[in-house]
Protein backbone atom coordinates (compact mmCIF):
# COMPACT_ATOMS: atom_id res chain seq x y z
CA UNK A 1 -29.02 -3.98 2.38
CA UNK A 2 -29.51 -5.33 5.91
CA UNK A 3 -27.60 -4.68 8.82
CA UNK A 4 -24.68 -7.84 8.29
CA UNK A 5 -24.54 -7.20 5.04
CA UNK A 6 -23.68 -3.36 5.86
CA UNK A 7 -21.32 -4.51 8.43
CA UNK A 8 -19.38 -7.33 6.27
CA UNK A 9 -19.01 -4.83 3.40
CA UNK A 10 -17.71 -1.62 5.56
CA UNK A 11 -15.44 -4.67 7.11
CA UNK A 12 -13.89 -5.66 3.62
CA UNK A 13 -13.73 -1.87 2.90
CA UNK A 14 -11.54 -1.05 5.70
CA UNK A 15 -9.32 -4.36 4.95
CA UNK A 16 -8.91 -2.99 1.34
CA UNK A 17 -7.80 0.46 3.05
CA UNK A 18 -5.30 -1.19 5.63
CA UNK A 19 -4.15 -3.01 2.34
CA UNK A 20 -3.34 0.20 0.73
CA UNK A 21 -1.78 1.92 3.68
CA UNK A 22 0.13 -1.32 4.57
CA UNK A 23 1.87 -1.32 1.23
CA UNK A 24 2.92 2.65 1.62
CA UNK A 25 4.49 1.73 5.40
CA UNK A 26 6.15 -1.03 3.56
CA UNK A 27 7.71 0.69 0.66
CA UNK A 28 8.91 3.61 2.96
CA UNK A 29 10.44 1.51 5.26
CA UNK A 30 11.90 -0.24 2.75
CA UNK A 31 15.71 0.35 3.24
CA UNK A 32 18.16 0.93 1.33
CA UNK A 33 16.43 2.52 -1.79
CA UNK A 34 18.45 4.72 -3.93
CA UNK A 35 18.42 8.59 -3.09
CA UNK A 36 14.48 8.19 -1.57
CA UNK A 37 13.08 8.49 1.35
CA UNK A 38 13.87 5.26 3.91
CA UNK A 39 14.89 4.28 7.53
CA UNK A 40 18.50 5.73 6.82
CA UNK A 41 17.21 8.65 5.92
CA UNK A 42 15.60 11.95 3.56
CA UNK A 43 17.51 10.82 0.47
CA UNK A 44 17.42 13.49 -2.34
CA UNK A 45 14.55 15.09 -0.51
CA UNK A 46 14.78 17.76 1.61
CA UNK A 47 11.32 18.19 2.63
CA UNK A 48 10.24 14.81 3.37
CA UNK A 49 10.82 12.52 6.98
CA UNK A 50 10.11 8.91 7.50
CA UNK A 51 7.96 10.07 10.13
CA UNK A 52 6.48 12.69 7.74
CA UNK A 53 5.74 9.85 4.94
CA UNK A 54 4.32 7.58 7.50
CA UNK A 55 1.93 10.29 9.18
CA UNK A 56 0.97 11.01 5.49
CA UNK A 57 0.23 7.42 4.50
CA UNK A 58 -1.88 6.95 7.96
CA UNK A 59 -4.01 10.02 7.33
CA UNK A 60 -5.02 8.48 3.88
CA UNK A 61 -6.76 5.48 5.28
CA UNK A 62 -10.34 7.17 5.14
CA UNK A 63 -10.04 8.44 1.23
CA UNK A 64 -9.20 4.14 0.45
CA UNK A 65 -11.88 2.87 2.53
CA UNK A 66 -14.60 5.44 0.35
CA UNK A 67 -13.39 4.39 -2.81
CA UNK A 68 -13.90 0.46 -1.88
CA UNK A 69 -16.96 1.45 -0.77
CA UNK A 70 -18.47 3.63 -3.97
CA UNK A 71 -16.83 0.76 -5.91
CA UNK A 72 -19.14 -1.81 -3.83
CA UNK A 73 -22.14 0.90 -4.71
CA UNK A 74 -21.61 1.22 -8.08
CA UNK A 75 -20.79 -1.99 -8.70
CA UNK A 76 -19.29 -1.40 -12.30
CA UNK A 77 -16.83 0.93 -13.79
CA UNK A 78 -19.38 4.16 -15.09
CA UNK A 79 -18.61 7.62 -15.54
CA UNK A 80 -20.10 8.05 -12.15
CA UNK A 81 -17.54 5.74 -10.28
CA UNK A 82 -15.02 7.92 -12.24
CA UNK A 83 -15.85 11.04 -10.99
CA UNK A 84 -17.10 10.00 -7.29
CA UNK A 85 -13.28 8.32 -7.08
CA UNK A 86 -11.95 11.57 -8.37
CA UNK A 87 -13.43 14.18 -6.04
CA UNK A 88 -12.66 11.58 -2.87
CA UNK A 89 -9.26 11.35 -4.38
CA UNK A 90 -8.74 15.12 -4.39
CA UNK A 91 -10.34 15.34 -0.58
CA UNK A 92 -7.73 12.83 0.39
CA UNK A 93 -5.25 14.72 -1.26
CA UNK A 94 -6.07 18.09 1.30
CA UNK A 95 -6.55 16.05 3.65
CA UNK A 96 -2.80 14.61 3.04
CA UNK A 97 -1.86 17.99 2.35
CA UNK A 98 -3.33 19.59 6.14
CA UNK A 99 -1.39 16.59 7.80
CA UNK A 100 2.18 17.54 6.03
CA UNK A 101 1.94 21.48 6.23
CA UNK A 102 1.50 21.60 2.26
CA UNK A 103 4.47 18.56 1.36
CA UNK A 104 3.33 16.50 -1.29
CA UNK A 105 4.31 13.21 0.16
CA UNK A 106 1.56 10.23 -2.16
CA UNK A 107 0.11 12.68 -4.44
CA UNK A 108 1.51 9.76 -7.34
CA UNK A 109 0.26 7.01 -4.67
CA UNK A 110 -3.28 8.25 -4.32
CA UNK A 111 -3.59 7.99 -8.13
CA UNK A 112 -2.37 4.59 -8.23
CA UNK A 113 -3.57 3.05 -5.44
CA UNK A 114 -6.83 4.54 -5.42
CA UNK A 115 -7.67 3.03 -8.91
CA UNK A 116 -6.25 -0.17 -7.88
CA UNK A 117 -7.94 -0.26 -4.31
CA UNK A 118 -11.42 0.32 -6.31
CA UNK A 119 -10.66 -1.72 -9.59
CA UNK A 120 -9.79 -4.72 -6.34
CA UNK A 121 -13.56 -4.31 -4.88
CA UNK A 122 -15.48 -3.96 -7.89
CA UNK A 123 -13.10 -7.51 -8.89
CA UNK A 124 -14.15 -9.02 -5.44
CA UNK A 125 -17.79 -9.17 -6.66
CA UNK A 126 -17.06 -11.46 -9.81
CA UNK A 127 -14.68 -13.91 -8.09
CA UNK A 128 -13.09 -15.00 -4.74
CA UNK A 129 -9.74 -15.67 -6.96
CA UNK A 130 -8.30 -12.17 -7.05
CA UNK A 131 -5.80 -11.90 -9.79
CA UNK A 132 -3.74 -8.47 -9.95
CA UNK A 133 -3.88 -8.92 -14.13
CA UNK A 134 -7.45 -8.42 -13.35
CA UNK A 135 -7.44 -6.18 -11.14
CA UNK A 136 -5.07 -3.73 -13.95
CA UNK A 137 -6.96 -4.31 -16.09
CA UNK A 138 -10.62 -3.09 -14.49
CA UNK A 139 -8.24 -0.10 -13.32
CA UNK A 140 -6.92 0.69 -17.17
CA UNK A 141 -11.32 1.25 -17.48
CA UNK A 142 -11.77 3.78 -14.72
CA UNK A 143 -8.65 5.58 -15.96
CA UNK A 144 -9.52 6.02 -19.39
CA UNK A 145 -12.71 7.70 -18.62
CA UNK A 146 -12.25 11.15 -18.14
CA UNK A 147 -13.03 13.18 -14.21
CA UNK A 148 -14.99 15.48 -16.00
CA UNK A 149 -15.29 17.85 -12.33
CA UNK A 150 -11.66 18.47 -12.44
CA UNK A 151 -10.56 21.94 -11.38
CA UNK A 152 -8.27 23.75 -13.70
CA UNK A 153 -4.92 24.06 -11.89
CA UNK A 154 -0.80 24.95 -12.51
CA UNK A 155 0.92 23.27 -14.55
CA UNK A 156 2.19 20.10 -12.51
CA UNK A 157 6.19 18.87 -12.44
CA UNK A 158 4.36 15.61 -14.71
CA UNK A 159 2.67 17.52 -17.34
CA UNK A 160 5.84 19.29 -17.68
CA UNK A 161 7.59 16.59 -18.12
CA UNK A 162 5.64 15.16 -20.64
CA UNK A 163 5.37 18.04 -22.78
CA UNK A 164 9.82 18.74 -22.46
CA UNK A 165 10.45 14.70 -23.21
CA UNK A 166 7.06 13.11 -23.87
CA UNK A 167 7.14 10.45 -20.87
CA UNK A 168 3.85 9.17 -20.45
CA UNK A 169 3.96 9.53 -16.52
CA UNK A 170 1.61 7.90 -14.20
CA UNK A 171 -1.61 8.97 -16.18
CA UNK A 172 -0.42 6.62 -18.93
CA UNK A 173 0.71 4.11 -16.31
CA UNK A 174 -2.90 3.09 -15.07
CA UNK A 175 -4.64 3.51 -18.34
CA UNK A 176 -2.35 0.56 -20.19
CA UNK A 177 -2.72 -1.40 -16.79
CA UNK A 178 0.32 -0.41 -15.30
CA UNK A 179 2.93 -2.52 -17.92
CA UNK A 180 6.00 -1.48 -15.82
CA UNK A 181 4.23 -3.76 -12.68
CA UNK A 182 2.90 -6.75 -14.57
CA UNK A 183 6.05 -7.34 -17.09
CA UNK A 184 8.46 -6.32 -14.29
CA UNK A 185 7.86 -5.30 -10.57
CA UNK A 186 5.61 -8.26 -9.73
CA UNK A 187 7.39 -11.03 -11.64
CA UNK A 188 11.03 -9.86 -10.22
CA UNK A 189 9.64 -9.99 -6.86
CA UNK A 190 8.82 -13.22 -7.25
CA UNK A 191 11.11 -14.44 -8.73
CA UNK A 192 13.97 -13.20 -6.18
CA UNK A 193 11.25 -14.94 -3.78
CA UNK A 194 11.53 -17.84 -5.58
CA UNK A 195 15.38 -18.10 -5.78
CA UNK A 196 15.27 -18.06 -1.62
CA UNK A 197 16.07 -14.32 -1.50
CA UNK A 198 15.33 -12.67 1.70
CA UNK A 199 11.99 -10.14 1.63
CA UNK A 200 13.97 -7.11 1.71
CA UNK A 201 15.93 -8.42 -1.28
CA UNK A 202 12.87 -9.29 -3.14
CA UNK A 203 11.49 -5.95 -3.04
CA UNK A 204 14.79 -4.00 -3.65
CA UNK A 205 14.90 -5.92 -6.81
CA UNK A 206 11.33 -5.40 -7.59
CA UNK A 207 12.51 -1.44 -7.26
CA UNK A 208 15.29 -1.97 -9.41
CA UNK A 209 13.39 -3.82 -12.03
CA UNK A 210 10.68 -0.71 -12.43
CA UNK A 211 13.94 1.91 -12.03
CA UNK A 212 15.57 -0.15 -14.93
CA UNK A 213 12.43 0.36 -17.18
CA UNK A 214 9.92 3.49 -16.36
CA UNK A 215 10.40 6.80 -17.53
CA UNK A 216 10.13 8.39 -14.38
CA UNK A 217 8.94 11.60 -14.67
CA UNK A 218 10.27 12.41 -11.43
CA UNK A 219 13.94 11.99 -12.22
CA UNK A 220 13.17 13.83 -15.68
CA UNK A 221 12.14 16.39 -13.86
CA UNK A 222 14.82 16.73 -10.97
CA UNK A 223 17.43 15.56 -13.62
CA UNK A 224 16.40 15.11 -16.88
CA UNK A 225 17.94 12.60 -19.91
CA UNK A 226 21.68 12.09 -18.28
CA UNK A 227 19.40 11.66 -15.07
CA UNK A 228 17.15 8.88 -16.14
CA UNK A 229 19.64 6.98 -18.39
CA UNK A 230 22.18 6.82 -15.19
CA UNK A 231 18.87 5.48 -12.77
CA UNK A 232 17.94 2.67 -15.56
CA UNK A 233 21.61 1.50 -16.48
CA UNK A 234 22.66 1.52 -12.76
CA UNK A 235 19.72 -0.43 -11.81
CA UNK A 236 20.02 -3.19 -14.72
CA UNK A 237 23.57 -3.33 -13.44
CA UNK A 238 23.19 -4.10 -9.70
CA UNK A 239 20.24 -6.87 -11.36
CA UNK A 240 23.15 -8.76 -13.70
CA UNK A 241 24.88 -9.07 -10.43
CA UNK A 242 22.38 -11.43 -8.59
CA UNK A 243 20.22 -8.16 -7.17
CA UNK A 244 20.67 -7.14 -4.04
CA UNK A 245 20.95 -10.63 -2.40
CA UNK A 246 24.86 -10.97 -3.49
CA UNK A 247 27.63 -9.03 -2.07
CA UNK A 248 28.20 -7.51 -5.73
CA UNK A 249 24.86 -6.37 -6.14
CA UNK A 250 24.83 -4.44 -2.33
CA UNK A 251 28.24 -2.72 -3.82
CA UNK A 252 27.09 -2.11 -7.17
CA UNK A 253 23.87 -0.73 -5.54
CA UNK A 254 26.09 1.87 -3.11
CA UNK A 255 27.55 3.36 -6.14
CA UNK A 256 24.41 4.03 -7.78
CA UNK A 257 23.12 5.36 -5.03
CA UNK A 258 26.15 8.07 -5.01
CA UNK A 259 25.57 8.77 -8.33
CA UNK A 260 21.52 9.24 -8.25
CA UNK A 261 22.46 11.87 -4.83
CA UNK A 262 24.83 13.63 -6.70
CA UNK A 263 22.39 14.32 -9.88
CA UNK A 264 19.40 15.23 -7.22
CA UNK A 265 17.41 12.09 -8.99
CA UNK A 266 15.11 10.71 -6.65
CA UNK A 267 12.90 8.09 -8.72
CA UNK A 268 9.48 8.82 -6.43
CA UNK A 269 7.70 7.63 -9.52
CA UNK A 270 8.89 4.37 -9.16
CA UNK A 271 8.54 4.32 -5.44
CA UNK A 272 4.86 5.09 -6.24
CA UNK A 273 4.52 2.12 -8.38
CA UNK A 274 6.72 -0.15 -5.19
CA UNK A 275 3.61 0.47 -3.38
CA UNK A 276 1.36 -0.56 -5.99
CA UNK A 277 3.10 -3.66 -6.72
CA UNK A 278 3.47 -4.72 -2.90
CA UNK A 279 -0.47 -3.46 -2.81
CA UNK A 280 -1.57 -6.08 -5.69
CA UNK A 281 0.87 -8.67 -4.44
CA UNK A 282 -0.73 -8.58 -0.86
CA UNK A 283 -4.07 -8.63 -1.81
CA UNK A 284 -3.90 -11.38 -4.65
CA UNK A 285 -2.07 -13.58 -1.78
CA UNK A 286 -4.72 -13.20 1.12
């Protein structure tokens, strides 16, 4: 590989990173989302800042741009890819980790958009028209070959979760192509787009639409059946209003707030998957 060629690939590398982190800035600034993390404030979380989410999504640049990068190497989904993504996904993680004092912050987002961020570079060598069905789908094949250099570790809130209620969680997510964003986060963002709904609008319905539908195994966790039922009911409600465009919807959205706070059910799942949707629709657009 000669020296331009070096240099144009690190280049596209780093714009797949910026991508990634981009989409994280954008889904924690997001504002208002319902009991999470935003510019208003902690939420349902106690241990987690704006600044402390942003700081976290920053330091996670690196970890993106390697993945791109042993995607562009390998140039096909192998066991290999699998495992080389896996081990830079777990140094990202500590290296997440040493910037938040031990707060998991994207531990759900590295998952996601890692497999996405390499599924969209090994994509970029078969066609200039980048399609995020595509781009699902190539990240369904890395995540249904197992990281056989996984260390053993606790039992995680997820795999609890599944075992108590048998939610799928975010493991299932990638390895059907992430359903919950093709038949619902990326079509109600654009269509709120569509119907002249202001950006912020678009995306708090493109929240709502994933809240109405995912099992989110972090409000099973934090909250369990009653929790999850309340998230997916309130959120179809505030969406049979108009979203979050119409007066109605803003109200209807306030009271399911109130109600998420008061049952400590913070969807983070979902807010994972917000990123992964605004990730897919940025980089199918450019």
């Amino acid at each position: 590989m000669n020296a331009f060629v070096q240099n144009q690939t690190r280049h596209y590398c780093s714009f797949l990173a910026e991508c990634a982190v981009d989409a994280l800035m954008d889904e924690v600034n997001l504002t208002p989302k319902p009991a999470l993390v935003d510019r208003r404030g902690n939420g349902a979380h106690h241990d987690l800042t704006l600044e402390l989410m942003e700081r976290s999504a920053q330091s996670l640049k690196p970890m993106f741009e390697a993945m791109a990068l042993a995607a562009l190497e390998q140039g096909t989904v192998s066991q290999h890819l699998r495992e080389a993504i896996g081990q830079l996904g777990r140094d990202g993680e500590a290296v997440m980790l040493t910037e938040t004092q031990g707060v998991n912050t994207h531990r759900g987002a590295i998952w996601a958009l890692g497999l996405l961020v390499t599924a969209t570079a090994l994509n970029s060598q078969k066609t200039r028209n980048i399609k995020a069905s595509e781009i699902c789908q190539i990240a369904a094949e890395i995540a249904c070959l197992e990281d056989r250099f996984i260390p053993e570790q606790t039992e995680s809130h997820g795999q609890f979760v599944q075992k108590k209620y048998g939610a799928g969680g975010a493991k299932l997510q990638a390895q059907q192509g992430f359903p919950v964003i093709m038949h619902f986060g990326l079509p109600q963002l654009r269509a709120s787009r569509a119907q002249y709904h202001p950006e912020v609008a678009a995306r708090v319905d493109s929240l709502l639409a994933m809240m109405a539908t995912l099992k989110d195994t972090c409000v099973l966790y934090r909250s369990g059946e009653l929790g999850l039922k309340r998230m997916q009911k309130g959120a179809k409600y505030v969406l049979e209003l108009g979203g979050y465009a119409t007066d109605t919807g803003k109200r209807a959205l306030q009271f399911l707030e109130i109600d998420l706070m008061r049952l400590n059910a913070s969807p983070g799942g979902v807010a994972d998957l917000l990123a992964a949707t605004l990730f897919l629709d940025r980089v199918e657009q450019l």
